[in-house]
C-alpha atoms as a PDB file:
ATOM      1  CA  UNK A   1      94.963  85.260 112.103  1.00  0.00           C
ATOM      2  CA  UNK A   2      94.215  88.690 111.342  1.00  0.00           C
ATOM      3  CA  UNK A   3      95.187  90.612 107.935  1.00  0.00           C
ATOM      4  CA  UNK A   4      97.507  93.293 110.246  1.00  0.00           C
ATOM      5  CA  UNK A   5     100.681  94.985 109.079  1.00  0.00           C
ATOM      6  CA  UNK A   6     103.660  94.683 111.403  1.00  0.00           C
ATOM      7  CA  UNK A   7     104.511  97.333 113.578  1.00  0.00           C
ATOM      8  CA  UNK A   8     107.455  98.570 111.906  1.00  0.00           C
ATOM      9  CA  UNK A   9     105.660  98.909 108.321  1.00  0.00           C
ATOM     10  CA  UNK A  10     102.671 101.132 110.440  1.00  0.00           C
ATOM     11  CA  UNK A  11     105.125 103.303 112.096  1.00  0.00           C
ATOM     12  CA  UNK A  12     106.686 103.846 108.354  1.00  0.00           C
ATOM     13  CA  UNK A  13     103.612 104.565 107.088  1.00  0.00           C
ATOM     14  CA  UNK A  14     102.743 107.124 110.112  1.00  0.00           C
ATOM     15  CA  UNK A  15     106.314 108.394 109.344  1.00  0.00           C
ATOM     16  CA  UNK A  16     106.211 109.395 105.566  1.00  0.00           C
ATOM     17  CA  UNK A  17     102.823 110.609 106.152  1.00  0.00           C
ATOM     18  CA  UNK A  18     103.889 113.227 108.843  1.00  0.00           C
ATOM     19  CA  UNK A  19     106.415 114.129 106.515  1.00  0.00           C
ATOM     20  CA  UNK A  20     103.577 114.985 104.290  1.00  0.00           C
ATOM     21  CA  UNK A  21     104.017 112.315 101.523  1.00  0.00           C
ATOM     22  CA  UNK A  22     101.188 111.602  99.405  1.00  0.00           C
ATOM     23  CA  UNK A  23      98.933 108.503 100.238  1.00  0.00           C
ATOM     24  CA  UNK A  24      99.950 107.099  96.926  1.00  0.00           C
ATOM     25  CA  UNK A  25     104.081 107.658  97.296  1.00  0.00           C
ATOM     26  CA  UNK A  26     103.323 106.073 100.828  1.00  0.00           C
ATOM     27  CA  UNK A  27     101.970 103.100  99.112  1.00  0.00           C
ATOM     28  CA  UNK A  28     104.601 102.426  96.452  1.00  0.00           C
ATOM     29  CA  UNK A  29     107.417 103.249  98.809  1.00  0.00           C
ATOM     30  CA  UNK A  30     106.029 100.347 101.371  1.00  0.00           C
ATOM     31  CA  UNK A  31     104.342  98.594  98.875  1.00  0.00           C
ATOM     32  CA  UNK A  32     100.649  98.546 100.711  1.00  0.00           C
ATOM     33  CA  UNK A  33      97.493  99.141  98.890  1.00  0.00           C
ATOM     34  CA  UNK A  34      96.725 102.904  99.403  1.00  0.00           C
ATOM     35  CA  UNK A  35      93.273 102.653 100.960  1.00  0.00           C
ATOM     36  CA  UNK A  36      95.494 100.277 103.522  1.00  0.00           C
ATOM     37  CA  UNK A  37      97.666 103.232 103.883  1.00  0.00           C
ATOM     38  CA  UNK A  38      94.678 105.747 104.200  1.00  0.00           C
ATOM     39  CA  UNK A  39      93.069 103.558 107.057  1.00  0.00           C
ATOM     40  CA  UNK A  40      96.176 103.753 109.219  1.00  0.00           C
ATOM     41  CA  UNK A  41      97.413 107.409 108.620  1.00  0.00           C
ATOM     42  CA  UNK A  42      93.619 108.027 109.672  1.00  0.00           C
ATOM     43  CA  UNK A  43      93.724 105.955 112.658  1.00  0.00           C
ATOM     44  CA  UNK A  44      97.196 107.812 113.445  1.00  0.00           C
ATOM     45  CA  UNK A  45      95.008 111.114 113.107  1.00  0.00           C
ATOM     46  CA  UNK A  46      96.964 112.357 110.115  1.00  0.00           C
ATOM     47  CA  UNK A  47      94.008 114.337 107.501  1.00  0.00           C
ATOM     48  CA  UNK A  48      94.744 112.335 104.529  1.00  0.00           C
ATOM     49  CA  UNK A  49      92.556 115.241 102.807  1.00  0.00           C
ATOM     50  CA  UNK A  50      95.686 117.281 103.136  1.00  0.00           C
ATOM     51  CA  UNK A  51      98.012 114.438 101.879  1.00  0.00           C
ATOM     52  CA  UNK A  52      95.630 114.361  98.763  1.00  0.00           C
ATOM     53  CA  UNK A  53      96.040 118.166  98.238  1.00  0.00           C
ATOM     54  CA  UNK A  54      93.236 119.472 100.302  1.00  0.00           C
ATOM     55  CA  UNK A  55      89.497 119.003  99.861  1.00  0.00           C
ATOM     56  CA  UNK A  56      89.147 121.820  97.112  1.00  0.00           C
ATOM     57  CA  UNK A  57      92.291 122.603  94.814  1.00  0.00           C
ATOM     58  CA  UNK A  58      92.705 125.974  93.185  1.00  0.00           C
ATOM     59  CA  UNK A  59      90.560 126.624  90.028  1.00  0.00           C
ATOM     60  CA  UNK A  60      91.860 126.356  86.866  1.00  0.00           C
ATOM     61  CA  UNK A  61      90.142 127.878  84.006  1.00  0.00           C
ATOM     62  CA  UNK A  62      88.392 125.087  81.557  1.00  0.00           C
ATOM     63  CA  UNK A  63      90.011 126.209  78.389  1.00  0.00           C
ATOM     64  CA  UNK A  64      93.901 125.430  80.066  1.00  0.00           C
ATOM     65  CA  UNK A  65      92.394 122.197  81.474  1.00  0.00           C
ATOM     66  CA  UNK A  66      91.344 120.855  77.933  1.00  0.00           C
ATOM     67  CA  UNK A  67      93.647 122.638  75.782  1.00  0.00           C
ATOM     68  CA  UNK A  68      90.482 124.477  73.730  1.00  0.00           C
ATOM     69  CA  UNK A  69      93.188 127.282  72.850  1.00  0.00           C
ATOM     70  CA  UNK A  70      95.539 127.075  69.843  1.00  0.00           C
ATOM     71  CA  UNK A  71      99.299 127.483  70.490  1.00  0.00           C
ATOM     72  CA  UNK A  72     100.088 130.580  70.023  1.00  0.00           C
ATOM     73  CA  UNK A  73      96.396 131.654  72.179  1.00  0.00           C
ATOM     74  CA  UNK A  74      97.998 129.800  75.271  1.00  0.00           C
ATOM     75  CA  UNK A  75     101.478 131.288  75.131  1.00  0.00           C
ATOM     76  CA  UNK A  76     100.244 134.660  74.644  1.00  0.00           C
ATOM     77  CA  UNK A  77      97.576 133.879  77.538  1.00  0.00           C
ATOM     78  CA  UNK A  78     100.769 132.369  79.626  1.00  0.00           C
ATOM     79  CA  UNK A  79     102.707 135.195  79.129  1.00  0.00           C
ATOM     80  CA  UNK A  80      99.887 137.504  80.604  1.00  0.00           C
ATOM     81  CA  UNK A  81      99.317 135.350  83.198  1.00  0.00           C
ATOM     82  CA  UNK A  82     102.623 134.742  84.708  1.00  0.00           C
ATOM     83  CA  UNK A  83     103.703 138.580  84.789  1.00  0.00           C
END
């Protein structure tokens, strides 16, 4: 016997991935291991790149990343940042 999920649990997983759901919500909400998710929202054609966020994410400066700035450096940077 083969390691396959039933038909119902696929056609969840094809579901909550059209509905753009993350790979990893998809996994805790049918409780399958996420590359078990991955392999079937890939066989359904679904870009699991895109459920991930995309292949390359917006750049964030280093210093924000790491928190190099002191506190009052990163709300005074915030504030000219967000207008």
């Amino acid at each position: 016997m083969s390691n396959v999920l039933d038909h119902e649990t696929q056609q969840q997983i094809v579901a909550l991935g059209r509905l753009g759901w993350t790979v990893r919500r998809i996994a805790e909400a049918t409780g399958v291991r996420r590359d078990t998710a991955t392999r079937y929202l890939r066989a359904a054609g679904l870009s699991v790149t895109q459920l991930l966020g995309g292949r390359v994410r917006d750049r964030i400066m280093i210093t924000h990343s790491i928190g190099l700035l002191s506190l009052e450096e990163a709300a005074a940077e915030a504030e000219i940042l967000g207008g």
